[in-house]
Protein backbone atom coordinates (compact mmCIF):
# COMPACT_ATOMS: atom_id res chain seq x y z
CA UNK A 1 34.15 -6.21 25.42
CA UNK A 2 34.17 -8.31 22.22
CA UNK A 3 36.02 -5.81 19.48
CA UNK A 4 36.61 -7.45 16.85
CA UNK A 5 33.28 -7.79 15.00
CA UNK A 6 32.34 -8.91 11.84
CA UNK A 7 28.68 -8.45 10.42
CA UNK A 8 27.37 -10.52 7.09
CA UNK A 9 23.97 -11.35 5.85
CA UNK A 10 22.32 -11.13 2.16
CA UNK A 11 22.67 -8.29 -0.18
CA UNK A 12 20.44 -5.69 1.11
CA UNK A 13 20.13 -7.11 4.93
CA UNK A 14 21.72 -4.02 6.44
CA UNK A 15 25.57 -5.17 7.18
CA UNK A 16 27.14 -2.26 5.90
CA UNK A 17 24.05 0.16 7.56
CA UNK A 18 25.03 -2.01 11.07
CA UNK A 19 28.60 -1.60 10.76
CA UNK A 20 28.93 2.06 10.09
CA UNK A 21 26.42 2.61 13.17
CA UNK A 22 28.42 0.60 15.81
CA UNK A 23 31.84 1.86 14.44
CA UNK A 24 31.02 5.34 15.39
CA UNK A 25 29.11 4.65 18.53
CA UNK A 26 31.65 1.72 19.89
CA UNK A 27 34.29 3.86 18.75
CA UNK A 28 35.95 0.68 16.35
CA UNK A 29 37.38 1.20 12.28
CA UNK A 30 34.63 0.31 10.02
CA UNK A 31 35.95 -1.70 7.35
CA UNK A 32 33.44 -3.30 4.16
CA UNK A 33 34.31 -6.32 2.57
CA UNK A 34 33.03 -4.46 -0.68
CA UNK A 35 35.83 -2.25 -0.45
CA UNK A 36 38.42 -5.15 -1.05
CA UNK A 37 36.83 -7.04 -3.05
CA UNK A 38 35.98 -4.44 -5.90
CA UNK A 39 38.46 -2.53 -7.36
CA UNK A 40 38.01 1.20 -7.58
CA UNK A 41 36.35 1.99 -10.72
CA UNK A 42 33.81 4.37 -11.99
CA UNK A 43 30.86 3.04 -11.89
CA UNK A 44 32.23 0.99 -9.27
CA UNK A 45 31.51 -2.52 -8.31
CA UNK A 46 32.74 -4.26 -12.04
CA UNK A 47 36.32 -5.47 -11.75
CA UNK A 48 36.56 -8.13 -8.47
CA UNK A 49 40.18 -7.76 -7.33
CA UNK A 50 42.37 -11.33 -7.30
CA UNK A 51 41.66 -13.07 -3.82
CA UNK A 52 45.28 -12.83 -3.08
CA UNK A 53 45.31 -8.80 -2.91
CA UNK A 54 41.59 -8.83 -1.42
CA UNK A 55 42.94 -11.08 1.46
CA UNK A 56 46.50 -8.71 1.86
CA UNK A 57 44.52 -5.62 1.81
CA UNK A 58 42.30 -6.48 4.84
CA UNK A 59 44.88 -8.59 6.61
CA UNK A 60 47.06 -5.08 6.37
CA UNK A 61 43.72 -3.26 7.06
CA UNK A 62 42.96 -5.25 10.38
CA UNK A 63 46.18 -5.71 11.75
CA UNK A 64 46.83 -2.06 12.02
CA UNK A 65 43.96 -1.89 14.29
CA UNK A 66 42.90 -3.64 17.43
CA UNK A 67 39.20 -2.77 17.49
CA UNK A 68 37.10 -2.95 14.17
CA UNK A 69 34.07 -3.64 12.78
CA UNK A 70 34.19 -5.41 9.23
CA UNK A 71 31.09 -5.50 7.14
CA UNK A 72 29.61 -7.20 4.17
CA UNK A 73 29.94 -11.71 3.00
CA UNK A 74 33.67 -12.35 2.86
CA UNK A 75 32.42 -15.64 1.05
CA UNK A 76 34.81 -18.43 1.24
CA UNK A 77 37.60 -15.75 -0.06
CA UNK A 78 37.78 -14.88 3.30
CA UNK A 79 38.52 -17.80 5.59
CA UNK A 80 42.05 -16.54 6.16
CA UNK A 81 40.29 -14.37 8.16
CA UNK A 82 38.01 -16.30 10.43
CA UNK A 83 40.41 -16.61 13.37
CA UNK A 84 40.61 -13.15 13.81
CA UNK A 85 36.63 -12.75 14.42
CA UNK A 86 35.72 -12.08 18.49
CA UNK A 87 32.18 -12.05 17.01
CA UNK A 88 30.34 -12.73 14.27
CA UNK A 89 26.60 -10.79 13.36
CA UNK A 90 24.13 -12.90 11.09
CA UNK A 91 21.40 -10.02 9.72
CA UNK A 92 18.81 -11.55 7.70
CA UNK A 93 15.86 -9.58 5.65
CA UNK A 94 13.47 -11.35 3.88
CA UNK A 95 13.52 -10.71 0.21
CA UNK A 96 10.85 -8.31 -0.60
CA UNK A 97 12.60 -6.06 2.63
CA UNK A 98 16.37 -6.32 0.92
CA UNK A 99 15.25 -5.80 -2.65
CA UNK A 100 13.06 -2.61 -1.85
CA UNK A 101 16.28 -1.52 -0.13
CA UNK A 102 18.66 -2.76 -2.95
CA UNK A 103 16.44 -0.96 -5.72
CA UNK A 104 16.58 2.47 -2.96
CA UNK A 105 20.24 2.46 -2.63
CA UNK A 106 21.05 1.42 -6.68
CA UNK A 107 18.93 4.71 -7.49
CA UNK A 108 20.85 6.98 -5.10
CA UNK A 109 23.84 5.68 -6.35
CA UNK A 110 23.73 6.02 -10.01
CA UNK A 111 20.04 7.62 -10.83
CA UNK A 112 16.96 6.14 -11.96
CA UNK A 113 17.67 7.36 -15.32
CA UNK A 114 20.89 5.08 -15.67
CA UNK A 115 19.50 1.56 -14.07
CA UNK A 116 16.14 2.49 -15.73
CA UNK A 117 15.21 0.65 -19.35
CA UNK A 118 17.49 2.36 -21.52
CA UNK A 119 20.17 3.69 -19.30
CA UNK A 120 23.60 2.76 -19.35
CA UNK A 121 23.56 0.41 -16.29
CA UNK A 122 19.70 -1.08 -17.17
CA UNK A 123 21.53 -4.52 -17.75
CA UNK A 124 23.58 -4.70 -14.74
CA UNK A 125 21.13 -3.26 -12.19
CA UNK A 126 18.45 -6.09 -13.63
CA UNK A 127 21.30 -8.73 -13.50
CA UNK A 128 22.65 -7.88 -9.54
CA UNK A 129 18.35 -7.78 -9.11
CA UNK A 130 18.26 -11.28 -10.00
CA UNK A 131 21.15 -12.38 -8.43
CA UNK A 132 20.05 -11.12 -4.87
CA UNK A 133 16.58 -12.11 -5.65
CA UNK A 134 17.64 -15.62 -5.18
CA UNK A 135 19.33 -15.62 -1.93
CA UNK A 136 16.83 -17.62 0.49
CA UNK A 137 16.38 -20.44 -2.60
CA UNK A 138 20.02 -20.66 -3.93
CA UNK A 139 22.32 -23.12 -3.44
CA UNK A 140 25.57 -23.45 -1.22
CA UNK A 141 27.36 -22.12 -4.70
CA UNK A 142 26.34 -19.10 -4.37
CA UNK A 143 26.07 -16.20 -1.67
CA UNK A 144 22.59 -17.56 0.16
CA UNK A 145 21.05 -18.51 3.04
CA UNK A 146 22.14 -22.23 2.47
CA UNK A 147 26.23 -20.98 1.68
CA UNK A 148 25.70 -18.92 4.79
CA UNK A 149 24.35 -21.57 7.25
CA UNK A 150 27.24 -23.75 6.23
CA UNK A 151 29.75 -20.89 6.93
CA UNK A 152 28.22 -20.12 9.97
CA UNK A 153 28.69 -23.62 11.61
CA UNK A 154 32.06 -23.58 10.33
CA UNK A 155 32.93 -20.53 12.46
CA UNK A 156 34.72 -20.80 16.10
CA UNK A 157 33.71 -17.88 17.94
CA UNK A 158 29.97 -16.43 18.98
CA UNK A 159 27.26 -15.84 16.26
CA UNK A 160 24.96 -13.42 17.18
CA UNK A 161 21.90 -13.86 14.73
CA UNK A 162 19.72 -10.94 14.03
CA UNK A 163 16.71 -9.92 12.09
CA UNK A 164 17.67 -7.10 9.30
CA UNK A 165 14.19 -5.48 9.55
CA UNK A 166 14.83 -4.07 13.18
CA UNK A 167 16.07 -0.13 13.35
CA UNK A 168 19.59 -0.18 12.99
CA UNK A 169 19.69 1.28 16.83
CA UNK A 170 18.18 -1.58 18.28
CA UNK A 171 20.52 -3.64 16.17
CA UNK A 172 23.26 -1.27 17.85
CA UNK A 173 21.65 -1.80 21.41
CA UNK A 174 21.52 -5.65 21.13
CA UNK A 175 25.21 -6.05 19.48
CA UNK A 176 26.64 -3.83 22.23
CA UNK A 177 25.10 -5.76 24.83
CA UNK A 178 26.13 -8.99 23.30
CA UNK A 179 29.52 -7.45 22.95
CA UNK A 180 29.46 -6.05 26.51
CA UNK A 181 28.47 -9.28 28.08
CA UNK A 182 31.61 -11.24 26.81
């Protein structure tokens, strides 16, 4: 079985949902690429990290376990990485599907009141909005479907391309199959 997984897709597409799942059920260490590439701060998600420390902090993560599931777009920050991947998950969502799920999950996370007009992270909610809006159109510059394709073809070892709008246990099903089968 295929242990070493890594799962990316757009903002919203259900990586980090996908991950958690199959890290309890395969039994593998969920790691998020979030996780390493923010640095802890209240509200979180505002100070990236230097690629130097993101890359030793998952290197240090990963190689202190042999069977792991790592969610979330590594970007090009990442391709230190890419020869430890057994296999790699594509999710995609369409747009209206991640940013319904991306407006869900900003509320539960810091209120309506505080990404609502007025509140103290109105700004930033509408500006991460945006950004995510634009993933299927944007350019190779940018974390999108074009960027993605490219780093997909760039990658040695199975891609396993899914649709983000299937439950997350079918997702589970079809990745442990895939898995199973190599």
């Amino acid at each position: 079985m295929l242990t070493r997984i890594h799962i990316t897709g757009a903002s919203g597409a259900g990586t980090t949902t996908l991950g958690r799942a199959l890290s309890t059920l395969a039994n593998l260490d969920h790691f998020d690429a979030d996780d390493y590439f923010w640095e802890p701060s209240d509200p979180p998600y505002l100070h990236p990290r230097s690629r130097d420390e993101r890359i030793r902090l998952l290197v240090s993560d990963l190689g202190a376990s042999p069977r792991w599931v790592l969610s979330g777009c590594l970007g090009t920050w990442g391709d230190p990485l890419l020869e430890r991947f057994e296999l790699v998950v594509f999710l995609y969502a369409p747009t209206s599907a991640r940013l319904s799920r991306l407006k869900s999950r900003e509320a539960d996370r810091f209120g309506v009141e505080t990404i609502g007009p007025g509140g103290t992270m109105h700004k930033h909610h509408v500006e991460f909005m945006d950004w995510a809006s634009q993933y299927d159109d944007g350019d190779e510059s940018m974390r999108s479907l074009r960027f993605h394709e490219q780093w997909l073809a760039r990658i040695d070892c199975p891609v396993l391309r899914m649709s983000g709008e299937l439950a997350t246990s079918i997702q589970v099903e079809q990745v442990l199959e895939y898995a199973c089968a190599h």
